[in-house]
Protein backbone atom coordinates (compact mmCIF):
# COMPACT_ATOMS: atom_id res chain seq x y z
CA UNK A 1 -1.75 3.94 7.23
CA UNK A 2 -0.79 4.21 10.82
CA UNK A 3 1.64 6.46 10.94
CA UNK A 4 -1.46 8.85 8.46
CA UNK A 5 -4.01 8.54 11.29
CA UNK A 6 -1.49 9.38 13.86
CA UNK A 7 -0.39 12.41 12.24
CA UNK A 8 -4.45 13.05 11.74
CA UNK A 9 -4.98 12.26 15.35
CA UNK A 10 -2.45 14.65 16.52
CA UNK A 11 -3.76 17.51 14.37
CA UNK A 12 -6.77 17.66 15.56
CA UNK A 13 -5.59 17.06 19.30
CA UNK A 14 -3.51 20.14 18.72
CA UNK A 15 -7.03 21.94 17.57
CA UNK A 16 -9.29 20.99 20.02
CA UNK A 17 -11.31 19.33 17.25
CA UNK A 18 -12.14 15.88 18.67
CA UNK A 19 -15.61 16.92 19.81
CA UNK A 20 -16.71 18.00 16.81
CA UNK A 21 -15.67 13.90 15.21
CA UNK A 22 -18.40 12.04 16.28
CA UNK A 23 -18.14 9.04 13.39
CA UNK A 24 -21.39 10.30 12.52
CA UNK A 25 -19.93 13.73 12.01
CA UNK A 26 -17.11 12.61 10.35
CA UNK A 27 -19.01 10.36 7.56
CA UNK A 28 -21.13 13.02 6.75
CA UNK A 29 -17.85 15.38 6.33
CA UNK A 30 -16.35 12.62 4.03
CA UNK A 31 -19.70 12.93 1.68
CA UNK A 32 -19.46 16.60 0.94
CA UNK A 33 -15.50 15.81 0.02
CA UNK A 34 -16.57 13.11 -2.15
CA UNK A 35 -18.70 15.70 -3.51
CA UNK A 36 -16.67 18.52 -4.17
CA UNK A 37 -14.11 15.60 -5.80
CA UNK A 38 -17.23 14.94 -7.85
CA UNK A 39 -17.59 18.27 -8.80
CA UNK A 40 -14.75 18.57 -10.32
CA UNK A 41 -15.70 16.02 -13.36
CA UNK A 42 -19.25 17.63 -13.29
CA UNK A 43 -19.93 17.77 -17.08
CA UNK A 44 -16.71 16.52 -18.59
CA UNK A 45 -16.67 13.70 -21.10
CA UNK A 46 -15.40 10.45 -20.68
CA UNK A 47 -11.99 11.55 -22.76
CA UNK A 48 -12.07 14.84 -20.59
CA UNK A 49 -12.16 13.06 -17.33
CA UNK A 50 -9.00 10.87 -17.88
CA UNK A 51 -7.35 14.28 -19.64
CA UNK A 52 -7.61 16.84 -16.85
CA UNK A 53 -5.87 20.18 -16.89
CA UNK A 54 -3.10 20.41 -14.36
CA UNK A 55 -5.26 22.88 -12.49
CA UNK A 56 -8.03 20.21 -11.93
CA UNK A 57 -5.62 17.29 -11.67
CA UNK A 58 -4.81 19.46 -8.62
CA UNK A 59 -8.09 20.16 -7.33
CA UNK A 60 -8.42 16.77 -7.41
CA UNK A 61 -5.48 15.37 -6.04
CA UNK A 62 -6.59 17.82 -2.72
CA UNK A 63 -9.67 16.57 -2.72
CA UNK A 64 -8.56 12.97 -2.63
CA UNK A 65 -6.73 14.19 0.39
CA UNK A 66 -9.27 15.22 2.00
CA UNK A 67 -11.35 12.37 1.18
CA UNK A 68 -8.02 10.07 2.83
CA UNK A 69 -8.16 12.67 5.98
CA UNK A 70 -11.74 12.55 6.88
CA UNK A 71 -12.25 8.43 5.96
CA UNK A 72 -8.99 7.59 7.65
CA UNK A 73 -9.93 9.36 10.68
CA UNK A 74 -13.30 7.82 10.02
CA UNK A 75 -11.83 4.14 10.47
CA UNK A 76 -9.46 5.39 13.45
CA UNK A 77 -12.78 6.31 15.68
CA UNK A 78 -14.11 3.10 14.52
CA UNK A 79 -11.12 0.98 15.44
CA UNK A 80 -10.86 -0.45 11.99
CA UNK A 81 -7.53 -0.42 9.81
CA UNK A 82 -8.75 0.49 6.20
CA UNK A 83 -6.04 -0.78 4.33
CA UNK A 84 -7.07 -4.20 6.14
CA UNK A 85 -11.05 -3.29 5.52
CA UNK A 86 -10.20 -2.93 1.89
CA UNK A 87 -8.53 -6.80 1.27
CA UNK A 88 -11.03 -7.92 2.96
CA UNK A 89 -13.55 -6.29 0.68
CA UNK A 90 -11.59 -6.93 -2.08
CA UNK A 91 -11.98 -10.75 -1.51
CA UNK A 92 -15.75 -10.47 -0.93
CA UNK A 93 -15.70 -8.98 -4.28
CA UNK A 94 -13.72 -11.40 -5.69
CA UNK A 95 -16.26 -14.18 -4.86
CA UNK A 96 -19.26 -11.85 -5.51
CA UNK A 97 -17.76 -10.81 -9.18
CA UNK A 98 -15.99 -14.24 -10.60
CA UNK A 99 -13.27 -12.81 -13.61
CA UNK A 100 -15.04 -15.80 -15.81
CA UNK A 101 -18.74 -14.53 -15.26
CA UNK A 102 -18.28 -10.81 -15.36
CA UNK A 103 -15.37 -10.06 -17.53
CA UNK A 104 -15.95 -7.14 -19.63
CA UNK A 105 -19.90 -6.57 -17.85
CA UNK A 106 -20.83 -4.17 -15.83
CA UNK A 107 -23.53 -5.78 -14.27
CA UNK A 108 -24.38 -5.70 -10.01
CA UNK A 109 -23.98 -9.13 -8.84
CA UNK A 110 -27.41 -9.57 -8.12
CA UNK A 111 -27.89 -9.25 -11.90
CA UNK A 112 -26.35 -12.88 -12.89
CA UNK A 113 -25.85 -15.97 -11.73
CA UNK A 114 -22.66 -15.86 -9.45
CA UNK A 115 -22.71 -19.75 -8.52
């Protein structure tokens, strides 16, 4: 992850584009990404979705990328490691979604008993 948000870093050094990535400026840059990634399965069936073509499976494998770029340099301006901010949420969600009580359910955790 480091040695990502370094190359990121320098990138935009070598563009002059740190004013414009304001962590504001940035989040809102990683929505429309997340977007146009969502875009791509607009209207597709379930089956469809997990089938692409190997045109969209490209489309989408740039627009992951650019979903990486823009939250990765998200998390640099923020002084947080994401691969770190992702365990930890991982074993939130692990107490907040017990494998006994939820296998199989799609339900939010406020929608059963998690004690």
């Amino acid at each position: 992850m480091q040695t990502l948000a370094d190359r990121i870093k320098a990138f935009c050094a070598e563009r002059d584009w740190e004013r414009f990535h304001a962590p504001k400026n940035l989040a809102m840059a990683l929505t429309v990404e997340a977007a146009e990634l969502l875009e791509i399965f607009q209207w597709m069936s379930e089956d469809e979705s997990r089938n692409l073509t190997p045109e969209k499976l490209e489309r989408a494998r740039e627009e992951i990328g650019d979903v990486m770029i823009l939250l990765t340099n998200l998390a640099s301006h923020l002084g947080i490691d994401p691969a770190e901010a992702a365990q930890a949420k991982m074993d939130l969600n692990a107490v907040k979604y017990p494998a006994d009580k939820v296998r199989g359910k799609s339900l939010k955790y406020d929608e059963y008993d998690a004690r």
